[in-house]
N, C-alpha and C. Protein backbone atom coordinates (compact mmCIF):
# COMPACT_ATOMS: atom_id res chain seq x y z
N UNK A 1 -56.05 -40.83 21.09
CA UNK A 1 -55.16 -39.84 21.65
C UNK A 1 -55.59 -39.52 23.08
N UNK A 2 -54.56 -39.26 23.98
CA UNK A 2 -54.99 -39.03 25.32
C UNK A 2 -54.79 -37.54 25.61
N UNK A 3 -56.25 -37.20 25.72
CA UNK A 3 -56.03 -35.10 25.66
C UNK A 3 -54.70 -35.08 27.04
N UNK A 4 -54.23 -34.01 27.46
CA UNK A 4 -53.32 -33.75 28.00
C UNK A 4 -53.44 -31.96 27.98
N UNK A 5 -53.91 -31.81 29.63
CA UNK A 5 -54.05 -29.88 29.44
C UNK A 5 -53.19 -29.48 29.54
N UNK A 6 -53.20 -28.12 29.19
CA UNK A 6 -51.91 -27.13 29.18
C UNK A 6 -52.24 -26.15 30.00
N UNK A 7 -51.97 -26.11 31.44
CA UNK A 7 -52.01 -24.75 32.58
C UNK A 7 -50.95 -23.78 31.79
N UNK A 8 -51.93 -22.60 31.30
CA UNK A 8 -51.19 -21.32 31.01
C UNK A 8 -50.69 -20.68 32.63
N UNK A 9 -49.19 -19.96 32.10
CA UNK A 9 -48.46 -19.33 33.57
C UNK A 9 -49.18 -17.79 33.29
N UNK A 10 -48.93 -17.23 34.03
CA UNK A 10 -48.89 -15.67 34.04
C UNK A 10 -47.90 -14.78 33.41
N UNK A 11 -48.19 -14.36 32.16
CA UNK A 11 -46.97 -13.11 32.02
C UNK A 11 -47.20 -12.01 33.28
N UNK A 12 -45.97 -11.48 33.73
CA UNK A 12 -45.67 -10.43 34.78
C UNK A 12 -45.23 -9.38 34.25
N UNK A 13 -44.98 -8.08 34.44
CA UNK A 13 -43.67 -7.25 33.97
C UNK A 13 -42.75 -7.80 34.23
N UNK A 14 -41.32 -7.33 33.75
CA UNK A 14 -40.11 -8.00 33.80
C UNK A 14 -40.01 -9.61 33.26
N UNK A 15 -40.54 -10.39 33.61
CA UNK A 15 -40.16 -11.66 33.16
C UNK A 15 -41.29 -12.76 32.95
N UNK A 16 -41.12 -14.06 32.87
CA UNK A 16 -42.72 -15.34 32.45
C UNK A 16 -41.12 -16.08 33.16
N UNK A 17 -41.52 -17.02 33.97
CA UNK A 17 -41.24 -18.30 34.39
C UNK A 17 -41.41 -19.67 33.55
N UNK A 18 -40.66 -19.66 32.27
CA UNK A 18 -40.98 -20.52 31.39
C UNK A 18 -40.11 -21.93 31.65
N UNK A 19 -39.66 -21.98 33.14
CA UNK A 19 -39.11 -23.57 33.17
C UNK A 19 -39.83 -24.80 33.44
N UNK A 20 -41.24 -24.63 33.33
CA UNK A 20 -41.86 -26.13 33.44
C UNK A 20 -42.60 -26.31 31.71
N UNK A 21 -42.23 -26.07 30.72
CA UNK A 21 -42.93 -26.49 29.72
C UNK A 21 -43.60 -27.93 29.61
N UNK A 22 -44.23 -28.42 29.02
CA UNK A 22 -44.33 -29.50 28.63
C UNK A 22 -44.25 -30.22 27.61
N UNK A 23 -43.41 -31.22 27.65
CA UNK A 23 -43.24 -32.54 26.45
C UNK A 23 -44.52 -32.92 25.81
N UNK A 24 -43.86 -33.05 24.20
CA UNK A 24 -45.25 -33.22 23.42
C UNK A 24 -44.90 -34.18 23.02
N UNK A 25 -45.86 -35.35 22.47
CA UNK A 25 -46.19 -36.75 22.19
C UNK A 25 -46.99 -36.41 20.83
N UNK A 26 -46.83 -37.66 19.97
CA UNK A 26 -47.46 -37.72 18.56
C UNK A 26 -48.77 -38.45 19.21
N UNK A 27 -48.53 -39.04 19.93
CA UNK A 27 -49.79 -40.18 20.75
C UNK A 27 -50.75 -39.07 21.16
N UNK A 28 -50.55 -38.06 21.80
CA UNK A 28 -51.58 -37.15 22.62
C UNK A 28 -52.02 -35.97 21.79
N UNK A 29 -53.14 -35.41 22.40
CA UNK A 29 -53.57 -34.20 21.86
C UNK A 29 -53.42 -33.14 23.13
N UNK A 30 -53.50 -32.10 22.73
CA UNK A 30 -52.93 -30.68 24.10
C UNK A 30 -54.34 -30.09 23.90
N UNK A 31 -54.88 -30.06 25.23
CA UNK A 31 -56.00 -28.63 25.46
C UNK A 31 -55.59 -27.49 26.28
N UNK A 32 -56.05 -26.42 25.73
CA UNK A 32 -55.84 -25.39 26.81
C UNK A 32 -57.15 -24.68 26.63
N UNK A 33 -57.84 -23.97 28.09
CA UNK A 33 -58.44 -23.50 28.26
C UNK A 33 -58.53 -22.01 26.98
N UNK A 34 -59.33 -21.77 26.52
CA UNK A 34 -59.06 -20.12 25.66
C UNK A 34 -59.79 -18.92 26.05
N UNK A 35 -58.65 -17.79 26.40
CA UNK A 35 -59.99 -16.87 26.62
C UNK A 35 -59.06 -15.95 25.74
N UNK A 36 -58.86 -16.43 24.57
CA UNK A 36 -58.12 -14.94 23.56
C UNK A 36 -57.32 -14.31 24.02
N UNK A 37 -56.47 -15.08 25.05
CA UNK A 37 -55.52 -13.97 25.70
C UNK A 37 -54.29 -14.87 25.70
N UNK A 38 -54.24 -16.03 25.16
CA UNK A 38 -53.38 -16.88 25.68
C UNK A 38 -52.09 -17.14 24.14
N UNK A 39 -50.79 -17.38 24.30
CA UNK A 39 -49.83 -17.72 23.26
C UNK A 39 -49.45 -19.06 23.66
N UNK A 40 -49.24 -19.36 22.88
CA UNK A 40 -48.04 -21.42 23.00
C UNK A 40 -46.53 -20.53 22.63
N UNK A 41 -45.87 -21.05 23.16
CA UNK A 41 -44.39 -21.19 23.10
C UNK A 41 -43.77 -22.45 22.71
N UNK A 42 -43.35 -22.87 21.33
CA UNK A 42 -43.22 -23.97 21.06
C UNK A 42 -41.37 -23.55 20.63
N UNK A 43 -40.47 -24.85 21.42
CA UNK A 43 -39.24 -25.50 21.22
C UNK A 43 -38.65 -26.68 20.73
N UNK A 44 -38.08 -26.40 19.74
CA UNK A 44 -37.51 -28.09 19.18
C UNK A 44 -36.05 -28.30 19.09
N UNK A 45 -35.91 -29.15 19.83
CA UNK A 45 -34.19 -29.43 19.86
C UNK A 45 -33.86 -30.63 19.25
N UNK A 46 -34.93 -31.78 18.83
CA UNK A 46 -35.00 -32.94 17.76
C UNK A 46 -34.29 -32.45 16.23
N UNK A 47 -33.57 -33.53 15.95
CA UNK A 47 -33.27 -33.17 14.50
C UNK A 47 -34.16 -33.54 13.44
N UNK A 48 -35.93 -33.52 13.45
CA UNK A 48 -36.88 -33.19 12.61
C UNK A 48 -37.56 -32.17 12.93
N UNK A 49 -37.90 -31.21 11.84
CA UNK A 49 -38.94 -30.41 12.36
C UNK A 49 -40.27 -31.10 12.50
N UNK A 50 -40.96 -30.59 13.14
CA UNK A 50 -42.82 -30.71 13.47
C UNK A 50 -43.77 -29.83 13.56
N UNK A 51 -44.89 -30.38 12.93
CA UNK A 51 -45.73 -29.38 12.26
C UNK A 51 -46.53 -29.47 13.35
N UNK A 52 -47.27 -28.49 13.96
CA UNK A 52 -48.52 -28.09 14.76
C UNK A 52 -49.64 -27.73 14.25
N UNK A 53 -50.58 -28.57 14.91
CA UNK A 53 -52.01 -28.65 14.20
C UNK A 53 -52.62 -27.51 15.40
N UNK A 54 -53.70 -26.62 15.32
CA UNK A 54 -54.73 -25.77 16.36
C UNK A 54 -55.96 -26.38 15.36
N UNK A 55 -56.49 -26.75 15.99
CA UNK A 55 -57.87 -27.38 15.35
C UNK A 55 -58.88 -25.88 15.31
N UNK A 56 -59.35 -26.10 14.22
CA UNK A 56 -60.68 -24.83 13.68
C UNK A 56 -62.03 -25.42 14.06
N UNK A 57 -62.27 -25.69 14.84
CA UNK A 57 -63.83 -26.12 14.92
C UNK A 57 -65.24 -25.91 14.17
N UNK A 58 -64.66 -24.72 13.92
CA UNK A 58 -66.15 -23.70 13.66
C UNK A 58 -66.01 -23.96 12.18
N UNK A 59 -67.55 -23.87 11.35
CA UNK A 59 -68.17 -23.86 9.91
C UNK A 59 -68.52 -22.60 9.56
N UNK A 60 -68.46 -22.07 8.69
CA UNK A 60 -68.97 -20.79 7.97
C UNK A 60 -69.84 -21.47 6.57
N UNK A 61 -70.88 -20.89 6.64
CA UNK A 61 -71.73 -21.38 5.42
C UNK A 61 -71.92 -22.18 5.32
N UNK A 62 -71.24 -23.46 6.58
CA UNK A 62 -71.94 -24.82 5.57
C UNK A 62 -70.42 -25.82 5.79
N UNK A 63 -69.62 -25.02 5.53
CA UNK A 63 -67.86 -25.48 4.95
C UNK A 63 -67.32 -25.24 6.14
N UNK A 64 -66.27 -26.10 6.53
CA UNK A 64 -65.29 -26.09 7.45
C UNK A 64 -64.16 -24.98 7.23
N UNK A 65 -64.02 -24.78 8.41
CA UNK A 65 -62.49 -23.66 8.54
C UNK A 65 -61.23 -24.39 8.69
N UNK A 66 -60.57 -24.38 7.81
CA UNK A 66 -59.62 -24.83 7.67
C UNK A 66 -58.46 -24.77 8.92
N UNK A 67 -58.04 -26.04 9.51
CA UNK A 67 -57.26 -25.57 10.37
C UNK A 67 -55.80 -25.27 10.68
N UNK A 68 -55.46 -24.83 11.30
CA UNK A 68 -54.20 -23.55 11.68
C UNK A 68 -52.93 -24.98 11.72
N UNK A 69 -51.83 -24.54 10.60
CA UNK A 69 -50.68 -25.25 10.44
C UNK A 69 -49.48 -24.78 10.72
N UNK A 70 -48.42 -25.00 11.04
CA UNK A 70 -47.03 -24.24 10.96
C UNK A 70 -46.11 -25.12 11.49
N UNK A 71 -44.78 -24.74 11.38
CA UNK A 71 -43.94 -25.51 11.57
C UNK A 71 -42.97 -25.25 12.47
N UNK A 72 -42.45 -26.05 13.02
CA UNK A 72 -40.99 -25.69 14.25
C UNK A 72 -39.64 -26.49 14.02
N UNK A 73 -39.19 -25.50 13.19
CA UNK A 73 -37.87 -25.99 12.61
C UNK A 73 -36.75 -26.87 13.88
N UNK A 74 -36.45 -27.68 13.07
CA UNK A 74 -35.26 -28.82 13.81
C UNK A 74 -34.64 -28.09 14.25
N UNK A 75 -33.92 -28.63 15.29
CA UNK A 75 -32.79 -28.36 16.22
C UNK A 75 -32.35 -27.00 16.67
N UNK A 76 -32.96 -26.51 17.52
CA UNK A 76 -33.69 -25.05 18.12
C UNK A 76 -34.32 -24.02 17.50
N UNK A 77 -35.32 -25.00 16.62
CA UNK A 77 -36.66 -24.10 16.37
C UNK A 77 -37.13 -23.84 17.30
N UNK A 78 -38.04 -22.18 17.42
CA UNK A 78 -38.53 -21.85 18.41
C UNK A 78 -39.59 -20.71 17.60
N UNK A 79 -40.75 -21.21 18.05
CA UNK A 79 -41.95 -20.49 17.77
C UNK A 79 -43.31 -20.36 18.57
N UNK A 80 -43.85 -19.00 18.02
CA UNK A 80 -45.32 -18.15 19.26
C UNK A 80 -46.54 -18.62 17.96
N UNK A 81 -47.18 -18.71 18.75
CA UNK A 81 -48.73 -18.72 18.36
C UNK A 81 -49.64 -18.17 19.05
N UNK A 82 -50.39 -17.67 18.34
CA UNK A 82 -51.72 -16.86 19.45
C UNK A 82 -51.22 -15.75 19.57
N UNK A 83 -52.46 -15.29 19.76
CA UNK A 83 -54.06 -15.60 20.57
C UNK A 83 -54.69 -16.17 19.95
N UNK A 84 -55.21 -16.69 20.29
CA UNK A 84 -56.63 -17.55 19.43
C UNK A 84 -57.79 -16.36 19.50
N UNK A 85 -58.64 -16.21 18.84
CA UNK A 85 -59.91 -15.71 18.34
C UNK A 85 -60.85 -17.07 19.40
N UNK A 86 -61.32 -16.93 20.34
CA UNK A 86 -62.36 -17.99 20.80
C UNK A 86 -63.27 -18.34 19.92
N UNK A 87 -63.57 -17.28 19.44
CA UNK A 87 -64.86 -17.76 18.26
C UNK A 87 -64.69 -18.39 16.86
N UNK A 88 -63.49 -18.59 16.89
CA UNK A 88 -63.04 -19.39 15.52
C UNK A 88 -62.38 -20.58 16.35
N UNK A 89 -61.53 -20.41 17.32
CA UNK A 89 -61.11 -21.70 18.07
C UNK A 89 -61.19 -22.42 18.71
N UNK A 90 -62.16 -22.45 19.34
CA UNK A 90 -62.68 -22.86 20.72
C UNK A 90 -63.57 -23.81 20.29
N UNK A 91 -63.57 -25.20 21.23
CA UNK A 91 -64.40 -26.12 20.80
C UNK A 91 -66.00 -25.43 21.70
N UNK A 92 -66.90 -26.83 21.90
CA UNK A 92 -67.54 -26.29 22.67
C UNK A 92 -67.53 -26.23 24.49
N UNK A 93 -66.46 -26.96 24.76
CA UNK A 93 -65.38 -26.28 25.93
C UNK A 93 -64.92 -25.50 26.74
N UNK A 94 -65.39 -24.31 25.24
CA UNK A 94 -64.36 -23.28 25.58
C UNK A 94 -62.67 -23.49 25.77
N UNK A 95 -62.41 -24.89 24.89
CA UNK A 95 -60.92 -25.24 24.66
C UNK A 95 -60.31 -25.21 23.57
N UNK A 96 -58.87 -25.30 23.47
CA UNK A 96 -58.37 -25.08 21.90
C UNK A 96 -57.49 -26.50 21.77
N UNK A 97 -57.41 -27.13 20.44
CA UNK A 97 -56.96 -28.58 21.03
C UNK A 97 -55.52 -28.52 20.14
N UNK A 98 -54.74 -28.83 20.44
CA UNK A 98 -53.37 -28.96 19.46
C UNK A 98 -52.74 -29.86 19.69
N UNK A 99 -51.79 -30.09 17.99
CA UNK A 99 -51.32 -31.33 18.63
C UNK A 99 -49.51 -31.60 17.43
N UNK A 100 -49.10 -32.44 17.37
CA UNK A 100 -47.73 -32.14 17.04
C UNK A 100 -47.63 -33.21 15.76
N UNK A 101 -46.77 -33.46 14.71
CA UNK A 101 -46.85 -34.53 13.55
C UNK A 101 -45.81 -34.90 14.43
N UNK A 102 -44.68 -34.52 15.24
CA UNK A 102 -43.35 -35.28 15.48
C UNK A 102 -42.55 -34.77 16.64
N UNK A 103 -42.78 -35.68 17.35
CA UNK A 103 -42.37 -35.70 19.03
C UNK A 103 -41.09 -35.90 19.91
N UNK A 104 -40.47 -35.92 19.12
CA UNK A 104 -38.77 -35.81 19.26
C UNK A 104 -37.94 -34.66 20.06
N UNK A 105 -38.23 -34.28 21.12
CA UNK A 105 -37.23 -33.02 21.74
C UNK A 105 -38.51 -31.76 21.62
N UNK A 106 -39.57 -31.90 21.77
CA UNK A 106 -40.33 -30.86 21.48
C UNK A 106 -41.01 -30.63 22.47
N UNK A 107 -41.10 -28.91 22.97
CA UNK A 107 -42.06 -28.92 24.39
C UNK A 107 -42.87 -27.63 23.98
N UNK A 108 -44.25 -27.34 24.60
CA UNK A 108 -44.80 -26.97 24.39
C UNK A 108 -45.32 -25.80 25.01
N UNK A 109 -45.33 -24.50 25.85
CA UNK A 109 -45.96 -23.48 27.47
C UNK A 109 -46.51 -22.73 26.77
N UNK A 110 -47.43 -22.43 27.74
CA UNK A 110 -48.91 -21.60 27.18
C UNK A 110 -48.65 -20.57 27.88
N UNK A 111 -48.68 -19.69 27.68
CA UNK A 111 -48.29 -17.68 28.04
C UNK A 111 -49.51 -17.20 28.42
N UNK A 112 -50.22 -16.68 29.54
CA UNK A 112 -51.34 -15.61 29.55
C UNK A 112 -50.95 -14.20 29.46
N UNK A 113 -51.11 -13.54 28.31
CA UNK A 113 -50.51 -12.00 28.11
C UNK A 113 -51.73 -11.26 28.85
């Protein structure tokens, strides 16, 4: 997979400038920087939905943390994620890595609240 970052925009009062999203690929994985402040804005205009992976890095006791699933319903699904918890998400980076089952019409913008 070829990582591929995600520059979070600035939320402002009044409005977020959400016209440069970016196209997601089954081929690639998405990093974004995390400082617990940040949301994904995920859109699907494909007629499959696609599931989004946030990778859990971190172990408790021994055992893996299971990682973060959900879905973005076909043909203008539209869904938020985040904040991330850094300390449950964050590789050692300080990045969060995500990535898509199905790449059909799907884009991806990272929000700094």
């Amino acid at each position: 997979m070829a990582p591929v970052t995600l520059p979070p925009i600035q939320a402002v009062p009044g409005s977020v400038d959400g016209s440069t999203p970016q196209a997601m690929a089954t081929a690639d994985n998405y990093i974004m920087r995390n400082d617990g402040k940040t949301i994904l804005h995920f859109i699907k205009a494909g007629a499959n939905p696609a599931t989004i992976t946030i990778v859990t890095p971190k172990t408790v006791g021994g055992l893996a943390v299971a990682e973060q699933t959900f879905v973005v319903a076909a043909s203008g699904g539209v869904e938020f994620a985040g904040p991330f918890p850094p300390d449950l998400y964050n590789d050692a980076s300080g990045d969060i890595d995500i990535s898509t089952s199905e790449a059909t019409d799907i884009t991806v913008q990272a929000i700094r609240v």
